[in-house]
N, C-alpha and C. Protein backbone atom coordinates (compact mmCIF):
# COMPACT_ATOMS: atom_id res chain seq x y z
N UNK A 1 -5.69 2.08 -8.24
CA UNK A 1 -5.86 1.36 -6.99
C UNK A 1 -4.82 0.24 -6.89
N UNK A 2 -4.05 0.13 -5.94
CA UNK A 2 -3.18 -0.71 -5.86
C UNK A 2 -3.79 -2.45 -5.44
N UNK A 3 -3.29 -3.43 -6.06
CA UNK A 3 -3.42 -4.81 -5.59
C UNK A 3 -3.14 -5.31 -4.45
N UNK A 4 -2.27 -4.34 -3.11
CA UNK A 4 -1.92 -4.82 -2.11
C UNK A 4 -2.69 -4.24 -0.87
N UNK A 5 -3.33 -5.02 -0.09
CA UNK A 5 -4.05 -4.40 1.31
C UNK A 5 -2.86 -3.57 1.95
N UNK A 6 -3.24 -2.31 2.50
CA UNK A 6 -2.23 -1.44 3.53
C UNK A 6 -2.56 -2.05 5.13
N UNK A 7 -2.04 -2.07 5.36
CA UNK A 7 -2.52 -2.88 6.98
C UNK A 7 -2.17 -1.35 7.77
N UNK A 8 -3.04 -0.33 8.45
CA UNK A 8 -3.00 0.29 9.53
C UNK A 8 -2.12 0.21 10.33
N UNK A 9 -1.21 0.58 10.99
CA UNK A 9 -0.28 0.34 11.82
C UNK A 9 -0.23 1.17 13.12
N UNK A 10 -1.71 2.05 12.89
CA UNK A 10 -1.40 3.95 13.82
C UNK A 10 -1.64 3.00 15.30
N UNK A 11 -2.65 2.25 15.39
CA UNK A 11 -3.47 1.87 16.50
C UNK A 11 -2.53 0.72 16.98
N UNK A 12 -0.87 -0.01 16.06
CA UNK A 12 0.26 -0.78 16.64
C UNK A 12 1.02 -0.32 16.98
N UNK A 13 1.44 1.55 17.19
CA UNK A 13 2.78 1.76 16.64
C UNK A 13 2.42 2.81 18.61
N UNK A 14 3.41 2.86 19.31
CA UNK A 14 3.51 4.10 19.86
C UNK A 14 4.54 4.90 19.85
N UNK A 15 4.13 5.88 18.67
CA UNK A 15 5.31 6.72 18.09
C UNK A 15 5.97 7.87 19.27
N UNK A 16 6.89 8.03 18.64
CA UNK A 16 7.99 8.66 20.09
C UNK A 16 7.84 8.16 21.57
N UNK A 17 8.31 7.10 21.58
CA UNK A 17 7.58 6.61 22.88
C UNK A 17 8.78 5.23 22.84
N UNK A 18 9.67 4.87 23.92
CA UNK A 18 10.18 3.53 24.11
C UNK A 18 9.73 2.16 23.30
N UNK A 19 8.56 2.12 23.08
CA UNK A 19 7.93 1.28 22.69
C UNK A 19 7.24 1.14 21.11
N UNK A 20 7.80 2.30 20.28
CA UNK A 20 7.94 2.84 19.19
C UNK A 20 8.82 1.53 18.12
N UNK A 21 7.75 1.08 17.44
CA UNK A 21 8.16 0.30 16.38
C UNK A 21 9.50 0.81 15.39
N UNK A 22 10.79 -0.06 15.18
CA UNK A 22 11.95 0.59 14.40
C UNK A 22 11.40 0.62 12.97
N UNK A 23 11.71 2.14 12.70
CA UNK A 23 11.49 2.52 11.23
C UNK A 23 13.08 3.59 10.76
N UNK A 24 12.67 3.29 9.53
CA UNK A 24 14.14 4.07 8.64
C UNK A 24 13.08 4.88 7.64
N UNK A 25 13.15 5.82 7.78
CA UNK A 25 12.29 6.61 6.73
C UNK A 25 11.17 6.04 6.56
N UNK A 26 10.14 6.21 7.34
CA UNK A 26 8.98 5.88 7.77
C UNK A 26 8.35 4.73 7.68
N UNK A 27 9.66 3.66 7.33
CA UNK A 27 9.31 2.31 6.75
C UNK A 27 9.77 1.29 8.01
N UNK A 28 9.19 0.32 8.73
CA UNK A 28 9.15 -0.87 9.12
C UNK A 28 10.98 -1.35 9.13
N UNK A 29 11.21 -1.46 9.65
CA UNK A 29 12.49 -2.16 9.66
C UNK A 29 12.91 -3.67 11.01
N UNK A 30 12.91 -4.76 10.13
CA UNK A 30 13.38 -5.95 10.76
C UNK A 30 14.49 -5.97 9.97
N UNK A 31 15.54 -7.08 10.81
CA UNK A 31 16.95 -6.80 10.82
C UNK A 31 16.79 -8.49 10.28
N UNK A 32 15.83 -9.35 10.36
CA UNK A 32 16.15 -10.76 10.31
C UNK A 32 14.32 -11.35 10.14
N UNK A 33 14.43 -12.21 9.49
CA UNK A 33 13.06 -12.26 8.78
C UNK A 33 12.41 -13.16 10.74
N UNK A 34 13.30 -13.38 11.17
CA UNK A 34 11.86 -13.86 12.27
C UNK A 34 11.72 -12.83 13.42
N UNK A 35 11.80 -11.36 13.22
CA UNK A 35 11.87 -10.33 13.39
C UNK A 35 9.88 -9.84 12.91
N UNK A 36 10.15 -9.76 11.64
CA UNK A 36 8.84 -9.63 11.19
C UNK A 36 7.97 -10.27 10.70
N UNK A 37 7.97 -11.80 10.94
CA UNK A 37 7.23 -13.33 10.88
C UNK A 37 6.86 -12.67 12.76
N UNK A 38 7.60 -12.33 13.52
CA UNK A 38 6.75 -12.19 14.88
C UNK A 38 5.87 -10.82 15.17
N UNK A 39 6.44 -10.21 14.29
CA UNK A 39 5.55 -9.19 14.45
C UNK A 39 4.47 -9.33 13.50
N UNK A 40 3.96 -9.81 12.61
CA UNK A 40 3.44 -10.17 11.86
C UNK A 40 2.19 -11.08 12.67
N UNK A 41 2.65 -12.32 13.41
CA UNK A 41 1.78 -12.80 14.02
C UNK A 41 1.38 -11.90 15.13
N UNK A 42 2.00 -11.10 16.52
CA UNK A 42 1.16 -10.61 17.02
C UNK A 42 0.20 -9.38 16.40
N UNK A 43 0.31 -9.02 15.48
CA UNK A 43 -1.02 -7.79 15.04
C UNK A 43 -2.09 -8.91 14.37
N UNK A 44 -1.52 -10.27 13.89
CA UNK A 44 -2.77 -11.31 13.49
C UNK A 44 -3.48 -11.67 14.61
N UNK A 45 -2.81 -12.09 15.78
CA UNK A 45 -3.68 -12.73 16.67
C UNK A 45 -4.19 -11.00 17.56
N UNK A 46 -4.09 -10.31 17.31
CA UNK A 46 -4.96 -8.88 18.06
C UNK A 46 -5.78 -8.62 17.38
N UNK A 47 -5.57 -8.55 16.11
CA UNK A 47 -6.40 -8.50 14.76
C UNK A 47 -8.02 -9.52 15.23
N UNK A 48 -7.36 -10.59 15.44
CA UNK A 48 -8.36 -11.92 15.46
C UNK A 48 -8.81 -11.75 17.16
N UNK A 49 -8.76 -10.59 17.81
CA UNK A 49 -9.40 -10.33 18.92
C UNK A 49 -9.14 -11.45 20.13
N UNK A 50 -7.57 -11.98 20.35
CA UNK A 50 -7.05 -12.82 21.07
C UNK A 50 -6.81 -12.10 22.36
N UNK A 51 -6.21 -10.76 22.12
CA UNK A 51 -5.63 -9.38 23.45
C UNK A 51 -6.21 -8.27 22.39
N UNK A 52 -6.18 -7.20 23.67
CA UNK A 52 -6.40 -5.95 23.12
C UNK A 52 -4.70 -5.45 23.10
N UNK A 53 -5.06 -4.71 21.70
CA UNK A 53 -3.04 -4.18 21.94
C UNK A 53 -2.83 -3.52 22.60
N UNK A 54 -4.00 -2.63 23.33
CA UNK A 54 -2.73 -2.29 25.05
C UNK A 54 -2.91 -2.94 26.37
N UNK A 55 -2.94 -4.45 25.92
CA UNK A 55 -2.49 -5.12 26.70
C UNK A 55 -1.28 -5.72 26.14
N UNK A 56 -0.67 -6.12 24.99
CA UNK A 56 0.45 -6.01 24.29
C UNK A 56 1.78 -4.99 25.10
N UNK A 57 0.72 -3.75 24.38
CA UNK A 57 1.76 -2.25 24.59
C UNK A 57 2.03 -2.57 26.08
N UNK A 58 1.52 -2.69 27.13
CA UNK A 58 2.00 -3.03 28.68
C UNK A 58 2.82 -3.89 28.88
N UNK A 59 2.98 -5.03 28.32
CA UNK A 59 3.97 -5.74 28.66
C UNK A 59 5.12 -5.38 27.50
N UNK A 60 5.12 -4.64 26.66
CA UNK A 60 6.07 -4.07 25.91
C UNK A 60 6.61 -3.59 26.67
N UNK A 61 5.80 -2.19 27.09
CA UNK A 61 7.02 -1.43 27.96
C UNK A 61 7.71 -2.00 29.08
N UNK A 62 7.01 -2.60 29.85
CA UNK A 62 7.41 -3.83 30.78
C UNK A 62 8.70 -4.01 30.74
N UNK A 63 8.56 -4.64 29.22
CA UNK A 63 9.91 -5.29 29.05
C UNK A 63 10.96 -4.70 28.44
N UNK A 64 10.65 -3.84 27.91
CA UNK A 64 11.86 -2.86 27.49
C UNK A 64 12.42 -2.22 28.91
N UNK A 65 11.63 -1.65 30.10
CA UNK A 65 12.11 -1.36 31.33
C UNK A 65 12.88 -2.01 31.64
N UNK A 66 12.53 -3.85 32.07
CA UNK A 66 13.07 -4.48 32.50
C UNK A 66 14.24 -4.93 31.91
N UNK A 67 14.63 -4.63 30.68
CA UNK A 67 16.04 -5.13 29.83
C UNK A 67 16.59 -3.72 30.12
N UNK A 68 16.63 -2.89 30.50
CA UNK A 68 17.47 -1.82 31.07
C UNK A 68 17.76 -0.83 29.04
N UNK A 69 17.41 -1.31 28.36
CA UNK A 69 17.96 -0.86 27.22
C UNK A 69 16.22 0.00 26.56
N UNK A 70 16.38 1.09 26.82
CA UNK A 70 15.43 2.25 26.15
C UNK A 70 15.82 2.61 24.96
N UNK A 71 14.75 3.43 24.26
CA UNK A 71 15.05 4.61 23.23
C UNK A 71 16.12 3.46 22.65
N UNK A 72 16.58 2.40 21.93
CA UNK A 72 17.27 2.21 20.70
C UNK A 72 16.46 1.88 19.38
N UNK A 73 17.02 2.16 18.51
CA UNK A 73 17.11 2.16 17.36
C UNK A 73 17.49 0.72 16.29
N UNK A 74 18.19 -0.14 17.31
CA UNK A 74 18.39 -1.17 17.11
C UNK A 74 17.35 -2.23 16.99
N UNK A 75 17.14 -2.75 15.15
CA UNK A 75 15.81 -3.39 15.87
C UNK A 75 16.18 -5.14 16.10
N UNK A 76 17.25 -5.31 16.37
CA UNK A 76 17.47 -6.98 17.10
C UNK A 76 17.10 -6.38 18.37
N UNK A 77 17.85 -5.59 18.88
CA UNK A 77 17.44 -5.35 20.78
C UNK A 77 16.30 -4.74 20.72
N UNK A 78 14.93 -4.41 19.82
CA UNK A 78 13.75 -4.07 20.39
C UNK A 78 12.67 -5.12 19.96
N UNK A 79 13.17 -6.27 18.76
CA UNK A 79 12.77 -7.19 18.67
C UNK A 79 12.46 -8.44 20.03
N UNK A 80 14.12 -8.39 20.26
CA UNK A 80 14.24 -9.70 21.57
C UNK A 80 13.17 -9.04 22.75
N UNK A 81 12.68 -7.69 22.94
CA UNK A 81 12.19 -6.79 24.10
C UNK A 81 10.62 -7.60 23.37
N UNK A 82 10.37 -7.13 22.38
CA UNK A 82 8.79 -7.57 21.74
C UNK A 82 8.48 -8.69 21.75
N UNK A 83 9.27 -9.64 21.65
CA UNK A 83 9.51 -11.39 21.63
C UNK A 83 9.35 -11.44 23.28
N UNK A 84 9.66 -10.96 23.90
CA UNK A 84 9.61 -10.91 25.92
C UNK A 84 8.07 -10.53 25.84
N UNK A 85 7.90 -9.82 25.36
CA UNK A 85 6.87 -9.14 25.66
C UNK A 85 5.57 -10.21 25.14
N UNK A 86 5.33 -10.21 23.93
CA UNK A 86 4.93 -11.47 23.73
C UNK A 86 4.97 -12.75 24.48
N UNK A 87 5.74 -13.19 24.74
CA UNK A 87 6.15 -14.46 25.89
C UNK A 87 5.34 -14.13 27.28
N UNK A 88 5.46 -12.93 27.97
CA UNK A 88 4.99 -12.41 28.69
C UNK A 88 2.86 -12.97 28.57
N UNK A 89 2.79 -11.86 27.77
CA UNK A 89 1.81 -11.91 27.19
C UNK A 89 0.78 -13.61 27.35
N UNK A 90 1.93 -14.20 26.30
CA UNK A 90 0.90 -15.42 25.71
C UNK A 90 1.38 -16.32 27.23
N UNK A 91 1.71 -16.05 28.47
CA UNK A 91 1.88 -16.60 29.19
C UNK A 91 0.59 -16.77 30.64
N UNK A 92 0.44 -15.05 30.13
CA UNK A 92 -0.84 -14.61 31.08
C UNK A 92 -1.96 -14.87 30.56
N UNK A 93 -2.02 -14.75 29.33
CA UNK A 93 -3.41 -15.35 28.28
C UNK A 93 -3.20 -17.11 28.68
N UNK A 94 -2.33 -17.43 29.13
CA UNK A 94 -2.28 -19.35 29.09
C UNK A 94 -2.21 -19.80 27.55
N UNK A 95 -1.95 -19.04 26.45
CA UNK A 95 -1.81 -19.89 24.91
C UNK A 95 -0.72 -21.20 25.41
N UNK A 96 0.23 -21.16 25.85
CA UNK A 96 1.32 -21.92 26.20
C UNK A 96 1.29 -22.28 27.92
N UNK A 97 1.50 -23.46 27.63
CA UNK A 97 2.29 -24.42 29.60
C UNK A 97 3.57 -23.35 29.75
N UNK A 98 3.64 -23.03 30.85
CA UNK A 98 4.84 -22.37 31.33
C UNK A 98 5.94 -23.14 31.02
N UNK A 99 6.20 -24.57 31.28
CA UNK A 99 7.26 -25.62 31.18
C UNK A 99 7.69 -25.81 30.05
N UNK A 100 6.51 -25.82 28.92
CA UNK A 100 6.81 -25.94 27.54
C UNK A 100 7.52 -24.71 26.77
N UNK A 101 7.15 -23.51 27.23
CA UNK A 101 7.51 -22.12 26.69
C UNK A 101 9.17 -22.38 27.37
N UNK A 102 9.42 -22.71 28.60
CA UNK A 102 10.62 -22.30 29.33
C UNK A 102 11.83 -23.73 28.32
N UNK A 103 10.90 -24.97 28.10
CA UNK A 103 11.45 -26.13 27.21
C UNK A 103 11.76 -25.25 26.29
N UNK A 104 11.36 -24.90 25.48
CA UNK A 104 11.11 -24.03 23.93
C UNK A 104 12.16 -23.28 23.64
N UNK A 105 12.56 -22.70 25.06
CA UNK A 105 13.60 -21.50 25.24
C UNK A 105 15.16 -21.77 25.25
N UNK A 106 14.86 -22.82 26.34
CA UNK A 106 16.28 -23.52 26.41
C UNK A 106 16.73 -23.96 25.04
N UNK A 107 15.45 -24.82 23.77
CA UNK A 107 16.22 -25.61 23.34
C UNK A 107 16.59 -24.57 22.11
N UNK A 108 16.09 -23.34 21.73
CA UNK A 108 16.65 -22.13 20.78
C UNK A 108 17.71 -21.64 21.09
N UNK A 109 17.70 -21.95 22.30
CA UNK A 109 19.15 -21.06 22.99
C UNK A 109 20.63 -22.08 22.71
N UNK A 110 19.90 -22.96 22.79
CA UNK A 110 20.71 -23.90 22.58
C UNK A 110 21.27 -24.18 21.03
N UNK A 111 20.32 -24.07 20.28
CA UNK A 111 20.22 -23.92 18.99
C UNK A 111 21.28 -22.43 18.21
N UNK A 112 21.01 -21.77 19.43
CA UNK A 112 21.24 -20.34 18.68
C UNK A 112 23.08 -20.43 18.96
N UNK A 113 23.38 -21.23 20.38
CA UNK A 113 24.54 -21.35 20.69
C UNK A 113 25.52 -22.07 19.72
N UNK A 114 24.88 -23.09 18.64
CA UNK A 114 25.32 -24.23 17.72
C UNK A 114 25.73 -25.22 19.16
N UNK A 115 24.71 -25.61 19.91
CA UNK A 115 25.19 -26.79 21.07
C UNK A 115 24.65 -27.74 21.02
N UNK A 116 24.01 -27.94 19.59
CA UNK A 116 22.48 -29.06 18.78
C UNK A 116 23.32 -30.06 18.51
N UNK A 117 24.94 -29.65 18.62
CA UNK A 117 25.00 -30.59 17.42
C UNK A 117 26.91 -31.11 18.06
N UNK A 118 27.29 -32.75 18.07
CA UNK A 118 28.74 -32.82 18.53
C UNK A 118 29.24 -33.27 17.05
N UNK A 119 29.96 -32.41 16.96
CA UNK A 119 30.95 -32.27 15.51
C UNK A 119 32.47 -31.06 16.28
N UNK A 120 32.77 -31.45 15.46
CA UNK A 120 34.51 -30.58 16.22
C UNK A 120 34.74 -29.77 14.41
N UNK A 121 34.36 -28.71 14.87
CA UNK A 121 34.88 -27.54 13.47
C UNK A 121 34.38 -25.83 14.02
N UNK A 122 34.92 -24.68 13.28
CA UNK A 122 34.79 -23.73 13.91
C UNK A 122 33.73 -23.08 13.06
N UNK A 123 32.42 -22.53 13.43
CA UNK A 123 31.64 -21.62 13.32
C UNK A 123 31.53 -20.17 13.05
N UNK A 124 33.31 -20.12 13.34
CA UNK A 124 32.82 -18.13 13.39
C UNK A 124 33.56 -17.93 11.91
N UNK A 125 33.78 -18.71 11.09
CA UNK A 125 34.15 -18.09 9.60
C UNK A 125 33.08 -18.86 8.31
């Protein structure tokens, strides 16, 4: 008997389907650990009976529609779609102020741009 809980995934996953969790040989694949720190929290808070996951799965597909980018394989571009989707989500549930989520956004983006910070040196090496 192994020491580690298997966590179910059949009732998260909609296999062959747009909305189909990225796997590499039947295994889970995040590209960047806050990739699967977010996926991680939404099956906790469904788990903990916050949404039902196809109310999740709806604004998944939602948002994979709405980013024009289907069927990839790529899991940064089905991550950022699940992270929408989520946002979506915890927006209609009210977990988050609209102002604060849209604050939140700007200031990662900002973050993600390196625009946090006035220093004069180059970033891309």
């Amino acid at each position: 008997m192994s020491a580690y809980a298997t966590l179910d995934l059949s009732a998260f996953d909609a296999l062959h389907s747009d909305a189909a969790l990225p796997r590499s040989n039947g295994e889970l694949v995040f590209d960047a650990p806050w990739q699967g720190r977010l996926f991680g929290l939404v099956v906790h808070m469904c788990k903990a009976g916050m949404f039902e996951w196809e109310e999740f799965k709806t604004h998944l597909i939602a948002a994979i529609g709405d980013s024009g980018v289907g069927e990839t394989c790529d899991p940064g571009v089905y991550y950022r779609q699940f992270a929408e989707a989520f946002c979506r989500l915890s927006r209609d549930k009210g977990y988050f102020a609209e102002a604060e989520l849209d604050e939140r956004a700007i200031v990662e983006a900002q973050r993600l741009a390196h625009a946090d910070h006035d220093h004069d040196h180059d970033h891309d090496h």
